[in-house]
PDB file of N, CA and C in Angstrom:
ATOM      1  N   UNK A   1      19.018 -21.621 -29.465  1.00  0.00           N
ATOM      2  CA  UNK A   1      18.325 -20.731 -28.544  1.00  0.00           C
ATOM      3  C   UNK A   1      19.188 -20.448 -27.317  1.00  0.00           C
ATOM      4  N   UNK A   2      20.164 -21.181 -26.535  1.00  0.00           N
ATOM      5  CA  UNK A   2      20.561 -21.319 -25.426  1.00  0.00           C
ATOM      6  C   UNK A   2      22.246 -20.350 -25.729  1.00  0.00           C
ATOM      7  N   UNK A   3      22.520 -20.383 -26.848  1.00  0.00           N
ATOM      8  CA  UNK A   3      23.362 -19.394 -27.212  1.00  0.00           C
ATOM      9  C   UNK A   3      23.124 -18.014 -27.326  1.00  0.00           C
ATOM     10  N   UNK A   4      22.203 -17.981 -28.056  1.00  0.00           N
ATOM     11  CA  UNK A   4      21.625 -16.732 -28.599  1.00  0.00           C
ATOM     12  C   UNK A   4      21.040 -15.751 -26.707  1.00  0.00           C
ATOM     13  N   UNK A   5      20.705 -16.286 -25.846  1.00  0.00           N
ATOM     14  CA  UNK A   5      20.995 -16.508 -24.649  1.00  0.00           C
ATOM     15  C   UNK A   5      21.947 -16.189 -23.714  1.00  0.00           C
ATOM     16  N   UNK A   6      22.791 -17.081 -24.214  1.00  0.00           N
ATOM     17  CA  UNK A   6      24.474 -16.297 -23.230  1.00  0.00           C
ATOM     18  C   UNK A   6      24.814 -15.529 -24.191  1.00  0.00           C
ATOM     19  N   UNK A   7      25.194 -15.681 -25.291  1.00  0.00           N
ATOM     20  CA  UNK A   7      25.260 -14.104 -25.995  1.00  0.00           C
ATOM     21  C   UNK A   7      24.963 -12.827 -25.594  1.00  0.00           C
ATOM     22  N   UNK A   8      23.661 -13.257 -25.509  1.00  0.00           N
ATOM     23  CA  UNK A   8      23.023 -11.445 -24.887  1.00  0.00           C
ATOM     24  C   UNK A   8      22.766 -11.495 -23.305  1.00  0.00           C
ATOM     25  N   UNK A   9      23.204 -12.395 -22.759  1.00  0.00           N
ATOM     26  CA  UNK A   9      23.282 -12.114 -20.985  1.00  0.00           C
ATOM     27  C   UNK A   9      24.946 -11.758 -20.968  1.00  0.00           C
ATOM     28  N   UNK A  10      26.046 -11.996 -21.611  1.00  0.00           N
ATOM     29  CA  UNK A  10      27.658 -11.464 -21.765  1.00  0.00           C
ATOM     30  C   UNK A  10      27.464 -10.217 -22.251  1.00  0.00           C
ATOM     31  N   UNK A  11      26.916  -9.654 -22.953  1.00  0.00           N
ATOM     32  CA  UNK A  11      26.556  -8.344 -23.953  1.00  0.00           C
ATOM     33  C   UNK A  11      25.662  -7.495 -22.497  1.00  0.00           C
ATOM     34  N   UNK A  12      24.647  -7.910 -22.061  1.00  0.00           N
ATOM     35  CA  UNK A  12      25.009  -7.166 -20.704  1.00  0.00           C
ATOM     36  C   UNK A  12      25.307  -6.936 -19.695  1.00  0.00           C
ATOM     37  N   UNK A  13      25.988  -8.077 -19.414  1.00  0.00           N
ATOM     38  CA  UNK A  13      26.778  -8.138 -18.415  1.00  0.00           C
ATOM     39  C   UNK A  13      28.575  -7.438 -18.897  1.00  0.00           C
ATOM     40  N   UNK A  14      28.733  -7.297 -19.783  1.00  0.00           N
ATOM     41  CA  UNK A  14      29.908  -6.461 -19.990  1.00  0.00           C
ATOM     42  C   UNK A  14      29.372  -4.929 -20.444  1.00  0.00           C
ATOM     43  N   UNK A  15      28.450  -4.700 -20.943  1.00  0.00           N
ATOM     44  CA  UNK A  15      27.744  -3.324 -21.320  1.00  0.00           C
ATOM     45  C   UNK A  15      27.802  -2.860 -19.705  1.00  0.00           C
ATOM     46  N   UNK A  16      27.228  -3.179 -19.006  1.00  0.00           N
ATOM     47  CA  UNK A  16      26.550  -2.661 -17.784  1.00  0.00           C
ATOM     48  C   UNK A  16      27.407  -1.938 -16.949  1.00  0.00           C
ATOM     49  N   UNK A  17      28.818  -2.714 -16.191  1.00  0.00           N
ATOM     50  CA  UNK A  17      29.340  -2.152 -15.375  1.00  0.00           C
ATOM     51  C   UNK A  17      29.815  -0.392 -16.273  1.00  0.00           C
ATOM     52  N   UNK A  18      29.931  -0.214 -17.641  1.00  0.00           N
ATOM     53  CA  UNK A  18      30.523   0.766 -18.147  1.00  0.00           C
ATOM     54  C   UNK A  18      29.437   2.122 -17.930  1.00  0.00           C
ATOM     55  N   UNK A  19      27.968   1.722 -18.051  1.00  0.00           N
ATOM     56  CA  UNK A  19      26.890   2.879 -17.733  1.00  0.00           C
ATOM     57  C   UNK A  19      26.808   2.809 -15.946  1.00  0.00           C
ATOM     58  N   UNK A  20      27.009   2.164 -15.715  1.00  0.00           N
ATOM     59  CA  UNK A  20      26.884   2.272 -13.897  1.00  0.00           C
ATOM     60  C   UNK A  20      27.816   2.586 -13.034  1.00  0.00           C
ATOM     61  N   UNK A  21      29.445   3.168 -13.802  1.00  0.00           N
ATOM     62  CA  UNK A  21      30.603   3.256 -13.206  1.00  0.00           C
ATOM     63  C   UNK A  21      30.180   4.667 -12.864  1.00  0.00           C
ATOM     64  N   UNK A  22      29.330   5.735 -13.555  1.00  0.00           N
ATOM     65  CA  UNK A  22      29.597   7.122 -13.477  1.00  0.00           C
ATOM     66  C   UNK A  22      28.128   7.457 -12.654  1.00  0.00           C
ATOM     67  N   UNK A  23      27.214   6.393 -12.565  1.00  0.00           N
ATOM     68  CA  UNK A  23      26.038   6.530 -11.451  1.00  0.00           C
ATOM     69  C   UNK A  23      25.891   8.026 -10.904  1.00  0.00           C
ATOM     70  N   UNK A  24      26.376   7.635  -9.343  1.00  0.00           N
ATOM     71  CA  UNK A  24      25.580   8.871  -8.572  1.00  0.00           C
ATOM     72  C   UNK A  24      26.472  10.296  -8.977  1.00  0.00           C
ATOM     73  N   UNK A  25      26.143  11.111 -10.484  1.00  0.00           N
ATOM     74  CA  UNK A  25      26.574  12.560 -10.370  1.00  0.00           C
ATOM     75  C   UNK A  25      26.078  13.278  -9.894  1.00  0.00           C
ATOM     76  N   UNK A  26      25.151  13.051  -9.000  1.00  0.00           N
ATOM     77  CA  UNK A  26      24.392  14.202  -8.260  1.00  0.00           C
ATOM     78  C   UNK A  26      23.924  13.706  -6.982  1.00  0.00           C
ATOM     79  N   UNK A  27      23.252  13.944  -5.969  1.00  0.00           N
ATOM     80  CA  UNK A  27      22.474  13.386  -4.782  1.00  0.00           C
ATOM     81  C   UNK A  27      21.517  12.314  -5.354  1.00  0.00           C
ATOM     82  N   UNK A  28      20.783  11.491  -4.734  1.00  0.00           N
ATOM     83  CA  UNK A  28      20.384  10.910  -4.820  1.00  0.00           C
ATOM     84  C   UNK A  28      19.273  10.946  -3.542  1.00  0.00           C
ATOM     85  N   UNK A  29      18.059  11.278  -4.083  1.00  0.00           N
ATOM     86  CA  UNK A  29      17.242  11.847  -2.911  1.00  0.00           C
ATOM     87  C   UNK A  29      15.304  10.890  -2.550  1.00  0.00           C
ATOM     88  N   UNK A  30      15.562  10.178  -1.534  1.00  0.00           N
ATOM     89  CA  UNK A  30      14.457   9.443  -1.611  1.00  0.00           C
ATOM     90  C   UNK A  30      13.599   9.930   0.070  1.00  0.00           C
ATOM     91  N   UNK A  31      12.264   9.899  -0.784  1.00  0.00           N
ATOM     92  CA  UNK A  31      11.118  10.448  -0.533  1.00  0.00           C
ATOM     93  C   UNK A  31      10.774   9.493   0.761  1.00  0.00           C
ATOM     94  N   UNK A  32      10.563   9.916   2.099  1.00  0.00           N
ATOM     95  CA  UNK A  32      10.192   9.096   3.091  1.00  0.00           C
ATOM     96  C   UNK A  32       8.531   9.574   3.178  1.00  0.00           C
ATOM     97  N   UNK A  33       7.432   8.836   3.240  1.00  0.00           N
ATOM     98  CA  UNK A  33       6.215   9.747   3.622  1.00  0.00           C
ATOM     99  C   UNK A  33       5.792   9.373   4.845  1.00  0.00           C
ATOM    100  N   UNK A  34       6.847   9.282   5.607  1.00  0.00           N
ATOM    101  CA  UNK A  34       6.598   9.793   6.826  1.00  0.00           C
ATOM    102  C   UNK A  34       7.477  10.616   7.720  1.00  0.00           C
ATOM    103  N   UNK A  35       7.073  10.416   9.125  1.00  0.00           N
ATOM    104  CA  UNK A  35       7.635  12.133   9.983  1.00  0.00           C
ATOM    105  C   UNK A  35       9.000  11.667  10.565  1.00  0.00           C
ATOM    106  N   UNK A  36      10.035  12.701  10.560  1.00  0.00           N
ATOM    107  CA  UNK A  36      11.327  12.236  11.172  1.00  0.00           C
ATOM    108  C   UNK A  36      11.312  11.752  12.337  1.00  0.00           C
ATOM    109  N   UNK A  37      11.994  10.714  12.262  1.00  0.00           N
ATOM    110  CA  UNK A  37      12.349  10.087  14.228  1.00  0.00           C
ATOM    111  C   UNK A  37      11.620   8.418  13.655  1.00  0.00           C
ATOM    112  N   UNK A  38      10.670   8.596  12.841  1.00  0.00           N
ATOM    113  CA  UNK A  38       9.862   7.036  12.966  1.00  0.00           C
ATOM    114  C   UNK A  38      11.323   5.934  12.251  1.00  0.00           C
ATOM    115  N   UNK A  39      10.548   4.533  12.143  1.00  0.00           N
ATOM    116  CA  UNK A  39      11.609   3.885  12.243  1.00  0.00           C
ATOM    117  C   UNK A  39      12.009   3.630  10.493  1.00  0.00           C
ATOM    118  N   UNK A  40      11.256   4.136   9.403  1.00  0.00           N
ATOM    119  CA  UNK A  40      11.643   4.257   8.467  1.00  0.00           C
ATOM    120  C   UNK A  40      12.399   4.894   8.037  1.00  0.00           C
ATOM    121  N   UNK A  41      12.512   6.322   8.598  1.00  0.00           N
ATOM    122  CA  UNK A  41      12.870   7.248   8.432  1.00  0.00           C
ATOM    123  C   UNK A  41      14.898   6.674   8.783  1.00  0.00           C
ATOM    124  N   UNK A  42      14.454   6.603  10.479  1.00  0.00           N
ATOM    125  CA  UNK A  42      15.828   5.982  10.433  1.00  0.00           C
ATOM    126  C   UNK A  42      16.826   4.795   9.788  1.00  0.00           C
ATOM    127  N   UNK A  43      15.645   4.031   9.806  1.00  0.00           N
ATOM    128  CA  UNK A  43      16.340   3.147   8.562  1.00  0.00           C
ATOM    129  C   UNK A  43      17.596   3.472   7.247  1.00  0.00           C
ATOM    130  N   UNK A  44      16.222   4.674   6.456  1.00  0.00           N
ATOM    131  CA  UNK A  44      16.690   5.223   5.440  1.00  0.00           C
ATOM    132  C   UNK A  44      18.169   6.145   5.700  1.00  0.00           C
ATOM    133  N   UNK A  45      17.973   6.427   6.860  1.00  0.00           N
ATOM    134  CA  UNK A  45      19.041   7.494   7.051  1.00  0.00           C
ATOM    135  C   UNK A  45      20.626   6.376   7.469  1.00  0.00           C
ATOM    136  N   UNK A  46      20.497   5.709   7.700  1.00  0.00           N
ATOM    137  CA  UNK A  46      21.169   4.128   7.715  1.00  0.00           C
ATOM    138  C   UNK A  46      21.754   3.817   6.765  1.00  0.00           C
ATOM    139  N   UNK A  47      21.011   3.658   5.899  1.00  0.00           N
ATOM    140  CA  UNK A  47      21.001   3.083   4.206  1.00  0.00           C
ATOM    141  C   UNK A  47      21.935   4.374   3.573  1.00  0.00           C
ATOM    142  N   UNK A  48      21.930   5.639   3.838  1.00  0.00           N
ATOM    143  CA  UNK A  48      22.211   6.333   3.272  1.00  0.00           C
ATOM    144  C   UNK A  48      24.337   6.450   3.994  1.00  0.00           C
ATOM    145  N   UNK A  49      23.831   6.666   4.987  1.00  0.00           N
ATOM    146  CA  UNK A  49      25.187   6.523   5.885  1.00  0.00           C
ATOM    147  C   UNK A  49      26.240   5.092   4.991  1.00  0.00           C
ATOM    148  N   UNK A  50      25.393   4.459   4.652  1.00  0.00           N
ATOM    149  CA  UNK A  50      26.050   2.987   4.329  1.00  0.00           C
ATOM    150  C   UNK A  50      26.530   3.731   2.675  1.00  0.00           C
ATOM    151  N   UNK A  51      25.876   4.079   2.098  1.00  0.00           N
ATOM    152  CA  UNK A  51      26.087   4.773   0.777  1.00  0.00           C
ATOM    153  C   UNK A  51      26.819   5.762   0.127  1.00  0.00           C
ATOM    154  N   UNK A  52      27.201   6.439   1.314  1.00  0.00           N
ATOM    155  CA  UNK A  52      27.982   7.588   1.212  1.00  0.00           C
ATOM    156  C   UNK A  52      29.586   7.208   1.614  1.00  0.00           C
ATOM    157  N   UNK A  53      29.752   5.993   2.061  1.00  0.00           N
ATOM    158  CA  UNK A  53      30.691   5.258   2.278  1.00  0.00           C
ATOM    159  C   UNK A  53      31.127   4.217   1.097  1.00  0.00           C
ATOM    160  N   UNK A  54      30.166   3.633   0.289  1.00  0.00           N
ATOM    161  CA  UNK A  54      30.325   2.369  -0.383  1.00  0.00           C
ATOM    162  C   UNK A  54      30.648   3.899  -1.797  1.00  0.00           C
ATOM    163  N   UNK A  55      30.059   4.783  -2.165  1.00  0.00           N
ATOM    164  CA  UNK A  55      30.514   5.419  -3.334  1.00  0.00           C
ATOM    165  C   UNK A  55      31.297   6.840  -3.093  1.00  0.00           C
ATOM    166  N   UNK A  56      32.423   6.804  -1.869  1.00  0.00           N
ATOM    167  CA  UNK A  56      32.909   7.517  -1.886  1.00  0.00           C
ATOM    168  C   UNK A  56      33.043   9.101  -2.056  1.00  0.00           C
ATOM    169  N   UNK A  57      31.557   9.475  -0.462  1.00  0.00           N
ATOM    170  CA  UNK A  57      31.218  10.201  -0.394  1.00  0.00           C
ATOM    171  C   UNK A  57      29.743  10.788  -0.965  1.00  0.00           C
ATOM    172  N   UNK A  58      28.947  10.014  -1.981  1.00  0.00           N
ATOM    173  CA  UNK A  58      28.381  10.933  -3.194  1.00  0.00           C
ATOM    174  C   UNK A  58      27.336  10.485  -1.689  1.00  0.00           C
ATOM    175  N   UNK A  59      26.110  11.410  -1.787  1.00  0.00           N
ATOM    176  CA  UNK A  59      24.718  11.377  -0.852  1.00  0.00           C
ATOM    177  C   UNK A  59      23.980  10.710  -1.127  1.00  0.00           C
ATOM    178  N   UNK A  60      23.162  10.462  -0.048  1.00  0.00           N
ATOM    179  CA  UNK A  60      21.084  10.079  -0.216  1.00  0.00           C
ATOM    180  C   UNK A  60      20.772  11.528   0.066  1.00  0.00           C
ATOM    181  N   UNK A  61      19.846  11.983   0.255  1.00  0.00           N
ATOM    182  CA  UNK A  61      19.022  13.361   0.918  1.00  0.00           C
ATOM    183  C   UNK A  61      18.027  12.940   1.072  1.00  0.00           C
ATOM    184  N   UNK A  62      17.360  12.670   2.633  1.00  0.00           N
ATOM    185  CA  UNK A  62      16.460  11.771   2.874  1.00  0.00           C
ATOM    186  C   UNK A  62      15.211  13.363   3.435  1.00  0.00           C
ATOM    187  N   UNK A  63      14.722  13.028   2.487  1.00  0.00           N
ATOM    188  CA  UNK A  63      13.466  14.121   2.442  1.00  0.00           C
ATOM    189  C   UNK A  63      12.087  13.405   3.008  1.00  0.00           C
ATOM    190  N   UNK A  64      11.561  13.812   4.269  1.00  0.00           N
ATOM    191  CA  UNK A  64      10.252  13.409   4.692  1.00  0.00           C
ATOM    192  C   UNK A  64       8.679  14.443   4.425  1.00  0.00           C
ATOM    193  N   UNK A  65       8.455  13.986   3.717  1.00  0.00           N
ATOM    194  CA  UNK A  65       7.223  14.762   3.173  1.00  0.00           C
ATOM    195  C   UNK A  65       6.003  13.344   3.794  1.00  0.00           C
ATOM    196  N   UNK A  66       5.244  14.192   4.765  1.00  0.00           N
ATOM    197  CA  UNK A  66       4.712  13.017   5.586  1.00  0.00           C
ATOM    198  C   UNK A  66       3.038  14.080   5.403  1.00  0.00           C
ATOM    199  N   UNK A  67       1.987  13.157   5.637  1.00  0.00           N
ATOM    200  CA  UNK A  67       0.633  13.904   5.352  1.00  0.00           C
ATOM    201  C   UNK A  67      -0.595  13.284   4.811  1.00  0.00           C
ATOM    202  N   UNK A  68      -1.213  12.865   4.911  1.00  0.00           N
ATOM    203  CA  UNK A  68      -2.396  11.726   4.716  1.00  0.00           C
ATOM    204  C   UNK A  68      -2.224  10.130   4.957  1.00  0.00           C
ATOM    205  N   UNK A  69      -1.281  10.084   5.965  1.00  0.00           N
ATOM    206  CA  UNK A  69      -1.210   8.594   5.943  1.00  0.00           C
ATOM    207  C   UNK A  69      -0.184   7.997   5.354  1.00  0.00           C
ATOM    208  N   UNK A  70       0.691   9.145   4.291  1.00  0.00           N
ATOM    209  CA  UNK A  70       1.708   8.723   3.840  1.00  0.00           C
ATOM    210  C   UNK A  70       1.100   8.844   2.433  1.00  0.00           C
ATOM    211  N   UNK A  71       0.039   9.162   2.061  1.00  0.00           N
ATOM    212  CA  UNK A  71      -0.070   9.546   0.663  1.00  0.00           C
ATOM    213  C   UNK A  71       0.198  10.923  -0.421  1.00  0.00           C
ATOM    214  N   UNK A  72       1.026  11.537   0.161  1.00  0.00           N
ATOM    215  CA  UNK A  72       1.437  12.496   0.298  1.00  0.00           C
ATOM    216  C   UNK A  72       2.933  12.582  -0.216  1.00  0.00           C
ATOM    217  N   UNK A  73       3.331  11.837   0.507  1.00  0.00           N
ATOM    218  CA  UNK A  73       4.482  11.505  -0.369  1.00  0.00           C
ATOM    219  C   UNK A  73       4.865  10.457  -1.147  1.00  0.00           C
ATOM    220  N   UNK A  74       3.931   9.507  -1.474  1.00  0.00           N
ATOM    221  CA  UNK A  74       3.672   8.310  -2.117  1.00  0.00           C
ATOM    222  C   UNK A  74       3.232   9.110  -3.725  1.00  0.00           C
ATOM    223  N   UNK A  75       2.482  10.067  -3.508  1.00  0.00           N
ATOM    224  CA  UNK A  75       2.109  10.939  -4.786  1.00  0.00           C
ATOM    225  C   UNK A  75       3.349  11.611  -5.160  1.00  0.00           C
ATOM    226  N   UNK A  76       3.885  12.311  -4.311  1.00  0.00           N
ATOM    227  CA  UNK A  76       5.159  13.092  -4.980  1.00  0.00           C
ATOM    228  C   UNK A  76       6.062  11.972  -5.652  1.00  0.00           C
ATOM    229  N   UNK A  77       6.306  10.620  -5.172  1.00  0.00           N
ATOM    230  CA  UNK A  77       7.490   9.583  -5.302  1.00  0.00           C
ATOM    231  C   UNK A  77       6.841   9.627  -7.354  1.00  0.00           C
ATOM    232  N   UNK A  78       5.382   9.215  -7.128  1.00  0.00           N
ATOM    233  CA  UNK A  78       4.918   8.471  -8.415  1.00  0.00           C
ATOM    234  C   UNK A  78       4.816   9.453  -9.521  1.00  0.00           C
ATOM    235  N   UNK A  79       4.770  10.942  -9.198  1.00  0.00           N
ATOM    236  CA  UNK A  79       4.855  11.913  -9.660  1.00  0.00           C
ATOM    237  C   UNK A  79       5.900  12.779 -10.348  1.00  0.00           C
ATOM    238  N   UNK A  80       7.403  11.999  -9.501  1.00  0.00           N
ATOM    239  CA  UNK A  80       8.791  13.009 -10.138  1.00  0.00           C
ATOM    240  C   UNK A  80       9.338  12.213 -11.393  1.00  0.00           C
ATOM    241  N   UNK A  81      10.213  13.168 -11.827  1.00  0.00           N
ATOM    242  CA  UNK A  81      10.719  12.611 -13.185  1.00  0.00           C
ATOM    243  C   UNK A  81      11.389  11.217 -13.090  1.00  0.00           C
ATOM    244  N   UNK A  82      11.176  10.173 -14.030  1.00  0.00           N
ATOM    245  CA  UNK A  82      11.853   8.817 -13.433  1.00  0.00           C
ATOM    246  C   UNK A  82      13.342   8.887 -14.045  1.00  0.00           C
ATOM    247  N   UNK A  83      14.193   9.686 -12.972  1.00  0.00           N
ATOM    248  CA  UNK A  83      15.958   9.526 -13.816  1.00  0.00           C
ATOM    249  C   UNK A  83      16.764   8.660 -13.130  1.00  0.00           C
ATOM    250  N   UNK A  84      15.723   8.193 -12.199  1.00  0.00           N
ATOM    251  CA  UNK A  84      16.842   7.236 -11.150  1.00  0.00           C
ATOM    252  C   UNK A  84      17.321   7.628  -9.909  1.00  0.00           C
ATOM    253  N   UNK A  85      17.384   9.032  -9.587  1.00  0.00           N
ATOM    254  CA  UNK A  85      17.905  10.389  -8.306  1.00  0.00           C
ATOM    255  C   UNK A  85      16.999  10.221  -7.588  1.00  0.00           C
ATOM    256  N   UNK A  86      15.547   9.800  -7.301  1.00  0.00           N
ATOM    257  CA  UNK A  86      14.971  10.215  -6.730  1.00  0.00           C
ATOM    258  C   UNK A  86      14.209   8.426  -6.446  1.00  0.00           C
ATOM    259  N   UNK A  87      13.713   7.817  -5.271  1.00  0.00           N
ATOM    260  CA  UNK A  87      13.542   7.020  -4.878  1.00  0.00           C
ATOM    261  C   UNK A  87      12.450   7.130  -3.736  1.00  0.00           C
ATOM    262  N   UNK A  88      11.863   6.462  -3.583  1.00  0.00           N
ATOM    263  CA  UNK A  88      10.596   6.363  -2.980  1.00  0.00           C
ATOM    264  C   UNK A  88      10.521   5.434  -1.410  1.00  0.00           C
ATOM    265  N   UNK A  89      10.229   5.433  -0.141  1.00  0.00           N
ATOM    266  CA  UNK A  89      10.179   4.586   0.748  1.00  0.00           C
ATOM    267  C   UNK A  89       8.782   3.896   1.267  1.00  0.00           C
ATOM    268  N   UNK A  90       8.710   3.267   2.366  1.00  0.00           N
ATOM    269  CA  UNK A  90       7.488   2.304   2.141  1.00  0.00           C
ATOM    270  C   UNK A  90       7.677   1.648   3.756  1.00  0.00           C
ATOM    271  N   UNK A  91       7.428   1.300   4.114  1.00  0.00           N
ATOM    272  CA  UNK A  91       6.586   0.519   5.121  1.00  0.00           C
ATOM    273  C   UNK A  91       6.210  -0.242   5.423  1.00  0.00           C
TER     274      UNK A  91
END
């Protein structure tokens, strides 16, 4: 059992870095549901600054869709296609 185990934790741990080398081909755009200036918002815009540095240029696009409390854009997050581009924030 304990083979069969590292077997398939080496199998993805060598699979992996090869699907994650070509990652961000496009923006990468996460949903704040709340209003610009708050402290999430800046956070995210932080996170993104840090990102655009660590992958050599590629973006976040920090989109605030703010409106019931934040359910508003909590619906759009749970709502878009799940490809990975699009990311959700929180509070």
């Amino acid at each position: 059992m304990k083979r069969k185990f590292i077997f398939a934790m080496t199998l993805t741990l060598v699979g992996t870095p090869a699907v994650a080398a070509d990652f961000p081909a496009h923006p990468v755009q996460v949903i704040v549901p709340y209003s610009a200036g708050g402290s999430t918002d800046l956070s995210l815009r932080v996170v993104a600054d840090a990102f655009k540095r660590l992958y050599d240029g590629s973006q976040i696009v920090v989109r605030n869709q703010l409106g019931g409390g934040g359910a508003i854009g909590t619906s759009a997050t749970l709502h878009v296609r799940p490809d990975g581009y699009t990311l959700g924030a929180g509070a």
